[in-house]
C-alpha atoms as a PDB file:
ATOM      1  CA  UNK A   1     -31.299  18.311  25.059  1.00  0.00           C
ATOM      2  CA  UNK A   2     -28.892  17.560  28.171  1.00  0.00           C
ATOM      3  CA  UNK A   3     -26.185  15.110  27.200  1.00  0.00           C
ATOM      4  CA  UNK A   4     -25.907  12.080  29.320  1.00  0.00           C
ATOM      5  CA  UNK A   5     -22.936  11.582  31.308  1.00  0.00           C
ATOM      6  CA  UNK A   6     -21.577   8.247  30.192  1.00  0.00           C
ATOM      7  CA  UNK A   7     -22.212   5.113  32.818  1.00  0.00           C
ATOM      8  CA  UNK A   8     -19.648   4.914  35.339  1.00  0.00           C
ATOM      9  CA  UNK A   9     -17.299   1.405  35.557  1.00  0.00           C
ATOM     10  CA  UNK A  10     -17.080  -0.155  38.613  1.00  0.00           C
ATOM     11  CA  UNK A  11     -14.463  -2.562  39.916  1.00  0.00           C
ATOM     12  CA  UNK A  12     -15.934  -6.063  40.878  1.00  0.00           C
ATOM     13  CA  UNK A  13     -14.601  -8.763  42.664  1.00  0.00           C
ATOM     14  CA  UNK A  14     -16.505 -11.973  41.681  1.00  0.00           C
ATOM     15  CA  UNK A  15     -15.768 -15.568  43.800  1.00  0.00           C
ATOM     16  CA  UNK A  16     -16.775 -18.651  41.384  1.00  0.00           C
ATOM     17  CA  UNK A  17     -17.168 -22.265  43.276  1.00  0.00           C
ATOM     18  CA  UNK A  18     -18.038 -25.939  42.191  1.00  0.00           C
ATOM     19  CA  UNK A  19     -17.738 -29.201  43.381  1.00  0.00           C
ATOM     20  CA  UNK A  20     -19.948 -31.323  40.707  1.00  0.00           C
ATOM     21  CA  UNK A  21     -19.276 -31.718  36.747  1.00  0.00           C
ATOM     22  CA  UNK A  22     -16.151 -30.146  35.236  1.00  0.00           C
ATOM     23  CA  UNK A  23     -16.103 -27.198  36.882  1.00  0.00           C
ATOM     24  CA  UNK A  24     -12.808 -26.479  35.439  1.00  0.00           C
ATOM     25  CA  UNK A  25     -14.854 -26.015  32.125  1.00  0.00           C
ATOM     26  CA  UNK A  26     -17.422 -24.055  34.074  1.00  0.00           C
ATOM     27  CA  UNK A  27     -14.689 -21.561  35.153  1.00  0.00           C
ATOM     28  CA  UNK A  28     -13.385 -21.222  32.111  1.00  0.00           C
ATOM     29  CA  UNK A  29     -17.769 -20.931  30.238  1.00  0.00           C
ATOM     30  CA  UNK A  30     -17.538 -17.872  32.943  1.00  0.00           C
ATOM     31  CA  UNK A  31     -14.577 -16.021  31.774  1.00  0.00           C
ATOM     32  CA  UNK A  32     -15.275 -16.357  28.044  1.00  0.00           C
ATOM     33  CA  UNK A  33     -19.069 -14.843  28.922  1.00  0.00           C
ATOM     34  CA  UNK A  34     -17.563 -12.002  30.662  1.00  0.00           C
ATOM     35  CA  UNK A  35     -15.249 -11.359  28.269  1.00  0.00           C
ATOM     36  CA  UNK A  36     -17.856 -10.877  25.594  1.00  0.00           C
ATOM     37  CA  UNK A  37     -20.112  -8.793  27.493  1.00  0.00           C
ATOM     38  CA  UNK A  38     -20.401  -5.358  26.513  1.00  0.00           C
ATOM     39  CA  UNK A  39     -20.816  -4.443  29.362  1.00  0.00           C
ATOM     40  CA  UNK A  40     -18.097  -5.978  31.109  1.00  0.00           C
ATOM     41  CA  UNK A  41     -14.299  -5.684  31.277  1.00  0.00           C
ATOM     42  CA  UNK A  42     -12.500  -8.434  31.807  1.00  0.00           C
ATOM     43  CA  UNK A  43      -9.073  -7.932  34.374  1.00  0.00           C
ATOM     44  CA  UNK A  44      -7.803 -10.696  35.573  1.00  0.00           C
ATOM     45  CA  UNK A  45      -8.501 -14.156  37.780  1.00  0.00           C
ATOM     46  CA  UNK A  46      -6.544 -15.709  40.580  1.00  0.00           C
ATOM     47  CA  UNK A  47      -5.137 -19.102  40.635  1.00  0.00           C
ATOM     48  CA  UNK A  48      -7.566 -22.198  40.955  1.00  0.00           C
ATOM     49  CA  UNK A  49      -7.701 -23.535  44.549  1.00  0.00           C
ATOM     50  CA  UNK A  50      -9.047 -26.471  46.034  1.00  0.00           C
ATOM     51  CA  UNK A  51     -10.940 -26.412  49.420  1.00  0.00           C
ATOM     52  CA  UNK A  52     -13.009 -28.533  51.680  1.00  0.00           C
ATOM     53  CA  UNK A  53     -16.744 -28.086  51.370  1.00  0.00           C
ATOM     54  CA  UNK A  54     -18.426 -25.079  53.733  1.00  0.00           C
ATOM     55  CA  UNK A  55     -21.468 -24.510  55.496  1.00  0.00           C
ATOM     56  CA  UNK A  56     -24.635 -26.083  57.397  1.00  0.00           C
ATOM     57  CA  UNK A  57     -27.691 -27.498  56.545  1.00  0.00           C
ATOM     58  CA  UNK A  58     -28.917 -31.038  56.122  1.00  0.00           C
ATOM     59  CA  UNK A  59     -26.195 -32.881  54.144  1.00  0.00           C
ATOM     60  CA  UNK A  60     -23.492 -34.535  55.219  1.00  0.00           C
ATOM     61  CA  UNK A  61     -20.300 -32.091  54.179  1.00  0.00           C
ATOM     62  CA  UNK A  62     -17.788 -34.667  54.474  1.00  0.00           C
ATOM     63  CA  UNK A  63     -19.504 -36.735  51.500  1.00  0.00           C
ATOM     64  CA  UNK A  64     -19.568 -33.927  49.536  1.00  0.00           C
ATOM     65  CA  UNK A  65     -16.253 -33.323  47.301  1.00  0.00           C
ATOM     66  CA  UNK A  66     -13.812 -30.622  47.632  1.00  0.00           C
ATOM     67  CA  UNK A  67     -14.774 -27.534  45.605  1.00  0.00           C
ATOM     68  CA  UNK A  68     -12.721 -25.766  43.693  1.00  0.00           C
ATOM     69  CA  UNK A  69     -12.488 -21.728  44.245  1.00  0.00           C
ATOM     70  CA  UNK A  70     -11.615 -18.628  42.261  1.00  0.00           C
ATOM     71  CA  UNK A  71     -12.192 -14.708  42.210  1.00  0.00           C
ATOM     72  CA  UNK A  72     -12.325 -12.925  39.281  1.00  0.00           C
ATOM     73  CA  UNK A  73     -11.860  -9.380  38.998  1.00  0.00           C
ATOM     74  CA  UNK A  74     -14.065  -7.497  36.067  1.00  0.00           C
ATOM     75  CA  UNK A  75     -15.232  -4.046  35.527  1.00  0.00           C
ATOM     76  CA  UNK A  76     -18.894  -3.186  34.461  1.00  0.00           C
ATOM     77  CA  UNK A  77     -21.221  -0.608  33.927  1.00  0.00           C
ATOM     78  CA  UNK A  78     -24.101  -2.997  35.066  1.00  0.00           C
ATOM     79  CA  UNK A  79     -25.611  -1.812  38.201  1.00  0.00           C
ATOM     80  CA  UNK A  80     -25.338  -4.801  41.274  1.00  0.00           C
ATOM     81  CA  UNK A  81     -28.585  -6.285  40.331  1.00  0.00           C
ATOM     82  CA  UNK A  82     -28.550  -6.388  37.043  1.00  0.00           C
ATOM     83  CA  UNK A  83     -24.684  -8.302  37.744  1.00  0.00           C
ATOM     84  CA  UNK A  84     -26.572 -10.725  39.861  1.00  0.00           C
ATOM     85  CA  UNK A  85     -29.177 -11.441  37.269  1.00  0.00           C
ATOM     86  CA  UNK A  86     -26.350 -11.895  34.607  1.00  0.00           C
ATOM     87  CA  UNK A  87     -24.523 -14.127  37.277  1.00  0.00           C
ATOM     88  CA  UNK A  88     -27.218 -16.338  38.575  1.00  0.00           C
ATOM     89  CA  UNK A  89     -27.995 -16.940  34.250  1.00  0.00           C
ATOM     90  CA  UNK A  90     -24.793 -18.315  34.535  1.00  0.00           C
ATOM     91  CA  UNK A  91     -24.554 -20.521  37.367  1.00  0.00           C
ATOM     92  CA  UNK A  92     -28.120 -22.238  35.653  1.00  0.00           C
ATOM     93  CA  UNK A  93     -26.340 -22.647  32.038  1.00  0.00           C
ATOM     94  CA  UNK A  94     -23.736 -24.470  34.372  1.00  0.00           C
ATOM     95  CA  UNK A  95     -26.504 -26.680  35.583  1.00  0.00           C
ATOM     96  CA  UNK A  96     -27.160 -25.714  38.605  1.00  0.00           C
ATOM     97  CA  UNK A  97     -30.393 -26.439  40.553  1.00  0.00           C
ATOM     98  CA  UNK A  98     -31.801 -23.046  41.740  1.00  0.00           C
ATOM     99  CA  UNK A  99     -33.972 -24.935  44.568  1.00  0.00           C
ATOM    100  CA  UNK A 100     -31.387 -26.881  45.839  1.00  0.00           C
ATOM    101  CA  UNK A 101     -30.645 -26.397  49.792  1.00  0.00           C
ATOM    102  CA  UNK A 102     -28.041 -23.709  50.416  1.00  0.00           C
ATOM    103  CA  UNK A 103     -25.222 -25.450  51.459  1.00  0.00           C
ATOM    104  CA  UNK A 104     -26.197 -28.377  48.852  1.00  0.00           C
ATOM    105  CA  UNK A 105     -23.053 -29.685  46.157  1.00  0.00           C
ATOM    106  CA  UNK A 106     -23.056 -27.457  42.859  1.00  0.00           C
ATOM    107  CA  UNK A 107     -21.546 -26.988  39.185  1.00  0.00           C
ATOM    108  CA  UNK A 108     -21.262 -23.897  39.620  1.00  0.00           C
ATOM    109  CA  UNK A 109     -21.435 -20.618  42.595  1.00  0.00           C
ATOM    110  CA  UNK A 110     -21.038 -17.059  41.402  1.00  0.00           C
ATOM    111  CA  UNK A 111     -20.780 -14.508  44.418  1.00  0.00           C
ATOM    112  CA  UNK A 112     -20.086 -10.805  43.901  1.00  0.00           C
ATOM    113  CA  UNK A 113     -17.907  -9.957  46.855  1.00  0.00           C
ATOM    114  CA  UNK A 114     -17.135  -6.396  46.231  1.00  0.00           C
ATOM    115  CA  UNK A 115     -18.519  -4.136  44.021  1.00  0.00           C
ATOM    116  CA  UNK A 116     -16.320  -0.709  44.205  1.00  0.00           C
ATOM    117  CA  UNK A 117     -16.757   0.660  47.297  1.00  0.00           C
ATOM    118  CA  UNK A 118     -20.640   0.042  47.760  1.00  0.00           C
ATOM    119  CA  UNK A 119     -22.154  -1.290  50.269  1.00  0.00           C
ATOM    120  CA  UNK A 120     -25.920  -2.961  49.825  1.00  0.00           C
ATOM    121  CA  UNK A 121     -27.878  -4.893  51.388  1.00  0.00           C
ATOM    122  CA  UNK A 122     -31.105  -6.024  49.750  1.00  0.00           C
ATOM    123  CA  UNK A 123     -33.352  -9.025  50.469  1.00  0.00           C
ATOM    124  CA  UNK A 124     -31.563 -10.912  47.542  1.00  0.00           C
ATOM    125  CA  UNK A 125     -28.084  -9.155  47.615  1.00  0.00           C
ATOM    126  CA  UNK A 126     -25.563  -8.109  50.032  1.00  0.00           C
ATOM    127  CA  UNK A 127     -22.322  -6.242  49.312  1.00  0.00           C
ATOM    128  CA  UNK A 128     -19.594  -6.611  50.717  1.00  0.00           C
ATOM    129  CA  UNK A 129     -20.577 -10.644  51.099  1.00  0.00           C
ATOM    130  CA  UNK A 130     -21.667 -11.648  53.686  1.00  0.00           C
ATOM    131  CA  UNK A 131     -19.553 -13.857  54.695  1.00  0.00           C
ATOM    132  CA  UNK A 132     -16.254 -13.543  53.003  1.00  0.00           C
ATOM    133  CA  UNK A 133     -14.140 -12.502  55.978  1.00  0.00           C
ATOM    134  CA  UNK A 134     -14.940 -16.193  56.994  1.00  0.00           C
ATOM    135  CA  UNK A 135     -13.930 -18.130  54.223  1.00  0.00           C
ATOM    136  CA  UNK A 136     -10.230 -18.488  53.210  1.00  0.00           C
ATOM    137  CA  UNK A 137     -10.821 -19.733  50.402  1.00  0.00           C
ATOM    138  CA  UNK A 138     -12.606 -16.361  49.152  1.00  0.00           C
ATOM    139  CA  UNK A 139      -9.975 -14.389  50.611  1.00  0.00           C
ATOM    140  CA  UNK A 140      -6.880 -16.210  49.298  1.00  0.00           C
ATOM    141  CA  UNK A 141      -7.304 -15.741  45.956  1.00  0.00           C
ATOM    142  CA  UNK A 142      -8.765 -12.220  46.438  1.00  0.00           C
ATOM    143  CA  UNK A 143      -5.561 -11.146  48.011  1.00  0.00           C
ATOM    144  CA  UNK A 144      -3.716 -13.168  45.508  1.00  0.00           C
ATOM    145  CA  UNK A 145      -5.069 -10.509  42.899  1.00  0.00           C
ATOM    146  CA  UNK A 146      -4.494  -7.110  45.022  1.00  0.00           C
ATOM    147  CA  UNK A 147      -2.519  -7.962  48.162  1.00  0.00           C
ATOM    148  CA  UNK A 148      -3.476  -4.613  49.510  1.00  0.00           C
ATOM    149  CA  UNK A 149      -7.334  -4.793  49.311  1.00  0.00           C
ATOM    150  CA  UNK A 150      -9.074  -3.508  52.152  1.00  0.00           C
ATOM    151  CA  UNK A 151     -13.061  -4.095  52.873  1.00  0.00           C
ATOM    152  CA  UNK A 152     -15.134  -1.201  53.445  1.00  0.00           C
ATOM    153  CA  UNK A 153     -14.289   0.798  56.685  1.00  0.00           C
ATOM    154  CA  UNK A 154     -10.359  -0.008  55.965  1.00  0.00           C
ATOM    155  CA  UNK A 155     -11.142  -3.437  56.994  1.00  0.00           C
ATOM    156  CA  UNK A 156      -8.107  -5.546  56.246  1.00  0.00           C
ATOM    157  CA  UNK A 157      -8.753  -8.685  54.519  1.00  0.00           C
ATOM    158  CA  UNK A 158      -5.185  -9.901  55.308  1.00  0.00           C
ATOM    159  CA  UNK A 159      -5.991  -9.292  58.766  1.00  0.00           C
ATOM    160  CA  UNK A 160      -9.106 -11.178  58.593  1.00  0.00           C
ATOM    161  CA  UNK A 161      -6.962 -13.794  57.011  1.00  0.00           C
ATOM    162  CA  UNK A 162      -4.741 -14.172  59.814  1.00  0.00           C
ATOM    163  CA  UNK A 163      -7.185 -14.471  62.234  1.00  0.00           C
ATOM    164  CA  UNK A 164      -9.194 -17.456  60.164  1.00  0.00           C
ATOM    165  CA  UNK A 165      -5.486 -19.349  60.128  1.00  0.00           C
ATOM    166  CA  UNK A 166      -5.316 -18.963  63.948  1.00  0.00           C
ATOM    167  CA  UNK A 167      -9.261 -20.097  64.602  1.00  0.00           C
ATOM    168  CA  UNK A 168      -9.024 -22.442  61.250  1.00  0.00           C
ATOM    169  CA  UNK A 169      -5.463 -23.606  61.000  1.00  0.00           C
ATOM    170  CA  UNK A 170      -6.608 -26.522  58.144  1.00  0.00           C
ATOM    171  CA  UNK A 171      -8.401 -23.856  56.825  1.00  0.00           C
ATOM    172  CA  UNK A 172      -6.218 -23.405  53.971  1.00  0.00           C
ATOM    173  CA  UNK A 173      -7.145 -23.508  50.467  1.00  0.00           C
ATOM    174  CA  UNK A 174      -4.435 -25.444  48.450  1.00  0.00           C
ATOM    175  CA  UNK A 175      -3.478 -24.280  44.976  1.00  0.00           C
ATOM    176  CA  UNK A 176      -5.044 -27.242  42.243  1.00  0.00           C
ATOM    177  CA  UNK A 177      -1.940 -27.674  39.702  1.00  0.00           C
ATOM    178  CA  UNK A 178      -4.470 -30.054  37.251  1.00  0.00           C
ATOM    179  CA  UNK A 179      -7.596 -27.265  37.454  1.00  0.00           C
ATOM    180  CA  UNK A 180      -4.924 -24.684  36.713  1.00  0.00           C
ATOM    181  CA  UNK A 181      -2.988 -26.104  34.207  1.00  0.00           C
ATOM    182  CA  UNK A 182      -6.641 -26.823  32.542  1.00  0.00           C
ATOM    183  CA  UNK A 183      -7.984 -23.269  33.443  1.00  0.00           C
ATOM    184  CA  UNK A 184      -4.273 -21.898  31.414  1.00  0.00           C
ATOM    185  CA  UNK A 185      -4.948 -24.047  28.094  1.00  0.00           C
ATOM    186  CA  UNK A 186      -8.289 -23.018  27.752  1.00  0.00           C
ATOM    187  CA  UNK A 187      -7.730 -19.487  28.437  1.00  0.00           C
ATOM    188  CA  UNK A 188      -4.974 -19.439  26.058  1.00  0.00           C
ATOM    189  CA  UNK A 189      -7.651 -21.107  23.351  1.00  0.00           C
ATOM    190  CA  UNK A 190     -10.021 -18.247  23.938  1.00  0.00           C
ATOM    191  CA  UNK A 191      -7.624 -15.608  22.487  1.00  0.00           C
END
């Protein structure tokens, strides 16, 4: 019998969101998951920000409340599907409503935005996301954790930054002292 080569690891970048319920507390449900997966190492997370809510669609953004934002960074042998399953199980433990519109408030948003150097792009997954080069609130904590992170292609995601400030100049995110301070005590609790 052949041995197996062992599963490779692969570096993830993971952007959480929330603008309903504690999502403080839903940030911090995340991380202690992740960190007691198996299958998952647990690196780091950027600071907490706040932003204003994004997108299009039938409701009315500007009653909607500010989200906050975060990107994780984990490494896991699960392949990108199987992370999405384990994601989208739990953004509905958080609550959320998995046929509400798109752009619609939520307790919780899970995104993988990079997963190694793969690219994919599958009826119910793309990778690189989508959109991220569009959202400063994706990229500034992403560049918060490696300042030097390019996309795929050598894309510069502190070039794409720039440009969003220039297009965007409110565009950017502000750190939230309270989520943070909250996201620090219960991270410290965990250990």
């Amino acid at each position: 019998m052949t041995p197996q080569p062992p599963n490779k690891t692969a570096k993830v970048y993971l952007g959480l969101g929330g603008n309903q319920g504690d999502v403080t507390a839903n940030f911090l449900a995340v991380a202690a998951s992740l960190k007691q997966s198996p299958v998952i190492s647990w690196l780091r997370a950027s600071s907490i920000y706040h932003s204003k809510p994004w997108g299009a669609g039938e409701h009315d953004l500007s009653a909607q409340a500010d989200y906050l934002n975060q990107v994780v960074e984990i490494e896991t042998e699960l392949s990108p599907t199987a992370l999405l399953q384990s994601t989208q199980t739990l953004e509905l433990l958080a609550g959320r409503d998995s046929n509400a519109e798109r752009w619609a408030a939520r307790p919780l948003d899970i995104d993988i935005l990079l997963y190694s150097d793969k690219e994919i792009s599958l009826p119910q997954l793309t990778i690189p996301h989508p959109r991220m080069c569009e959202r400063a609130f994706v990229l500034v904590p992403l560049l918060e954790l490696d300042a030097a992170l390019n996309g795929p292609g050598r894309k510069s995601f502190t070039v794409a930054l720039k440009r969003l400030y220039l297009q965007y100049p409110d565009a950017r995110p502000e750190k939230a002292a309270k989520a943070n301070a909250q996201y620090a005590q219960g991270v410290s609790s965990q250990t």
